[in-house]
Protein backbone atom coordinates (compact mmCIF):
# COMPACT_ATOMS: atom_id res chain seq x y z
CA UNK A 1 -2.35 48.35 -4.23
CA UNK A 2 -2.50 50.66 -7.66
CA UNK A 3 -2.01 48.63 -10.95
CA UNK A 4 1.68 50.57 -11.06
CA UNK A 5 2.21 49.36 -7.93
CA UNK A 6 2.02 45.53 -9.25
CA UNK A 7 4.12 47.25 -12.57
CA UNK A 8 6.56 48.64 -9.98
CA UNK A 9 6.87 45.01 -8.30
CA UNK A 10 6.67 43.46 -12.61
CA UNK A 11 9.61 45.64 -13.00
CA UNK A 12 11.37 44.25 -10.10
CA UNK A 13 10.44 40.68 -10.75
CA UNK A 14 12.28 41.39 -14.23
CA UNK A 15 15.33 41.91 -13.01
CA UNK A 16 15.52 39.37 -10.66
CA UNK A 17 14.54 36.71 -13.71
CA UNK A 18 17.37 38.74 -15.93
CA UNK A 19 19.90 38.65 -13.61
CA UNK A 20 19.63 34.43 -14.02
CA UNK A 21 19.25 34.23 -17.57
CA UNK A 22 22.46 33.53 -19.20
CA UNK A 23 24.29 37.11 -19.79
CA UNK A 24 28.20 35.87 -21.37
CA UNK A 25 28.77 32.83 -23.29
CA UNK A 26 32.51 31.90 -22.26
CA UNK A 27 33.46 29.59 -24.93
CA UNK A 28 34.89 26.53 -22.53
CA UNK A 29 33.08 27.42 -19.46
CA UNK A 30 29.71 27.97 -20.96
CA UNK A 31 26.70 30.66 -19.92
CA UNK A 32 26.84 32.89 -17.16
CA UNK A 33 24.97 34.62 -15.49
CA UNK A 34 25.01 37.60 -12.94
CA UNK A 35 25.84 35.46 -9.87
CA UNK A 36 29.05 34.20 -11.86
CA UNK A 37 29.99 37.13 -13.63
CA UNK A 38 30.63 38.98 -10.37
CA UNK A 39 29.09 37.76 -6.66
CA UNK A 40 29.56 41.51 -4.97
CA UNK A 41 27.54 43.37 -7.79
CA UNK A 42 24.79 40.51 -7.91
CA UNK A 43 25.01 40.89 -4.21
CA UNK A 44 24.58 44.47 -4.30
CA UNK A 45 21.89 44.21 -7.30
CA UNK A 46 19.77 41.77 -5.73
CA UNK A 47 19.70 43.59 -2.00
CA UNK A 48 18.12 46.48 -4.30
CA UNK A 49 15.44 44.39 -5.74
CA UNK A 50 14.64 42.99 -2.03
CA UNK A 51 14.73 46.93 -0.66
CA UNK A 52 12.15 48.01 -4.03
CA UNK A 53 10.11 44.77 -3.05
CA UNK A 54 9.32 46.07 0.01
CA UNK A 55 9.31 49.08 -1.16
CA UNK A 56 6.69 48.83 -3.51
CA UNK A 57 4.48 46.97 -1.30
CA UNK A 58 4.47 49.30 1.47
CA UNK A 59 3.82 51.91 -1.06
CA UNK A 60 7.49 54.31 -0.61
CA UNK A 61 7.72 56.14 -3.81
CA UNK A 62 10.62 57.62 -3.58
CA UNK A 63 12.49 54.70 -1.95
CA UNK A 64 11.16 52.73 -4.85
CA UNK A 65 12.14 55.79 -7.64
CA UNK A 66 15.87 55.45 -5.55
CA UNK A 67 16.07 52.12 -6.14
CA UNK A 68 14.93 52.21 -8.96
CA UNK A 69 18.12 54.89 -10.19
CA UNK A 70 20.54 52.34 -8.27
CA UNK A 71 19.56 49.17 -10.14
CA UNK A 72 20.10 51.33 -13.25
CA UNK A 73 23.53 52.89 -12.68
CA UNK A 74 24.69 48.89 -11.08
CA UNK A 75 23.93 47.90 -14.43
CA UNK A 76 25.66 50.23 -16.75
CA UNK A 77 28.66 49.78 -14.06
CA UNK A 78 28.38 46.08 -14.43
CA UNK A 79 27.80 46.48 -17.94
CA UNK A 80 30.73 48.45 -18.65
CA UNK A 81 33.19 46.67 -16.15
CA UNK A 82 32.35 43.32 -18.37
CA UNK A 83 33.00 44.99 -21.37
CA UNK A 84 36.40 46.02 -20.57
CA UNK A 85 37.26 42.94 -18.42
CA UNK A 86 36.69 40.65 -21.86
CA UNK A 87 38.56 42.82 -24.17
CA UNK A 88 41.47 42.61 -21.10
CA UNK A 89 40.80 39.49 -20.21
CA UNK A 90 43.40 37.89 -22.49
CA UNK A 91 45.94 40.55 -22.35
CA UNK A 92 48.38 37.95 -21.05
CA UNK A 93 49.03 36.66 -24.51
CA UNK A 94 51.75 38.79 -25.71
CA UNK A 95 50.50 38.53 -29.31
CA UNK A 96 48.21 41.03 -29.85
CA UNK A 97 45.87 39.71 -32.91
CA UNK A 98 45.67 36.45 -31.10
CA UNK A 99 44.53 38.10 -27.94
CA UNK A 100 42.44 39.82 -29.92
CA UNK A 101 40.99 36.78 -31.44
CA UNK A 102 40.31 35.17 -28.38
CA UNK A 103 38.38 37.95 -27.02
CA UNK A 104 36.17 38.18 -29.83
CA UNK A 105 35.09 34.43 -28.54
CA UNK A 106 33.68 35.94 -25.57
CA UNK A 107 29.83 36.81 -26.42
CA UNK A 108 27.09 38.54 -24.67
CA UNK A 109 23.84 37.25 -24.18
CA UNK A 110 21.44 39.91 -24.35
CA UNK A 111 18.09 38.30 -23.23
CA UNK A 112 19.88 38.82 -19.26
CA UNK A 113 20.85 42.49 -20.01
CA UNK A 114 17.69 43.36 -21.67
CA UNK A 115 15.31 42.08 -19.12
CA UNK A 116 17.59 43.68 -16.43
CA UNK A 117 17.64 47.18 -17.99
CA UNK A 118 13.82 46.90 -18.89
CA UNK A 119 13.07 46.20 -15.56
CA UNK A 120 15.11 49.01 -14.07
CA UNK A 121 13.47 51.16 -16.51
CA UNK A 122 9.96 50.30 -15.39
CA UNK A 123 10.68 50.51 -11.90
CA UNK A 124 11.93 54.12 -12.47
CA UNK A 125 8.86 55.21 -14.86
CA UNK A 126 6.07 53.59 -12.64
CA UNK A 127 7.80 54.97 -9.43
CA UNK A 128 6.26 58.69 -9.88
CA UNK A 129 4.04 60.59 -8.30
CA UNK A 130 0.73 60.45 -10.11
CA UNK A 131 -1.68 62.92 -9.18
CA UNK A 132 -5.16 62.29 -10.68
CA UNK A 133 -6.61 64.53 -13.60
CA UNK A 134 -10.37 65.67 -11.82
CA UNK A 135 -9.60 65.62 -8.50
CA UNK A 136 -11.10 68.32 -6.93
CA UNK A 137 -9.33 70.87 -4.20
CA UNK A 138 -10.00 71.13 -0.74
């Protein structure tokens, strides 16, 4: 294996460890992470990183460079979805600055997201096709 083969599987290996680092801080239930945020995206995120695993290692670029664009758009999706789900999540309230208020209490944990999305990002860039500077034609 090529040294952006073992970045490929680094990359990988980054979002697996991001996606169980703490990601919201719930004020009475405490951290979550990926798993509890939502178990059919982490599902869906993780089966990526397996596929890209063995991806990498049996040396499929553009499997790898696929999942590499499907890890990304899970996470803006996820990322999003959160977003909106806090700032909703207290709409039951029927005072609005209050609900307001109490979804300001819900904070993001960016170590989680950041290792994710770095991750994704060097599984896409160390996914191309490299062709070597001297070789010489046949």
């Amino acid at each position: 294996m090529t040294a952006k083969h073992y970045t490929s599987l680094l990359g990988v290996l980054l979002v697996i460890v991001g996606g169980m680092c703490p990601m919201l801080r719930v004020p009475i239930l405490g951290n979550w992470n990926y798993w509890e945020i939502d178990t059919v995206l982490a599902t869906i995120v993780y089966t990526l990183c397996a596929i890209a695993l063995l991806a990498s290692v049996t040396r499929k670029q553009g499997l790898l460079r696929w999942c590499g664009w499907s890890l990304l758009l899970m996470l803006v999706l996820t990322l999003t979805a959160v977003y909106f789900k806090a700032n909703d999540y207290f709409s039951f309230i029927p005072m609005k600055k209050l609900a307001a208020a109490a979804a300001r209490m819900i904070k993001f944990q960016w170590l989680g997201w950041g290792l994710m999305f770095a991750g994704a990002f060097i599984v896409i860039v160390f996914s191309r096709k490299y062709k070597a500077p001297f070789q010489t034609l046949r």
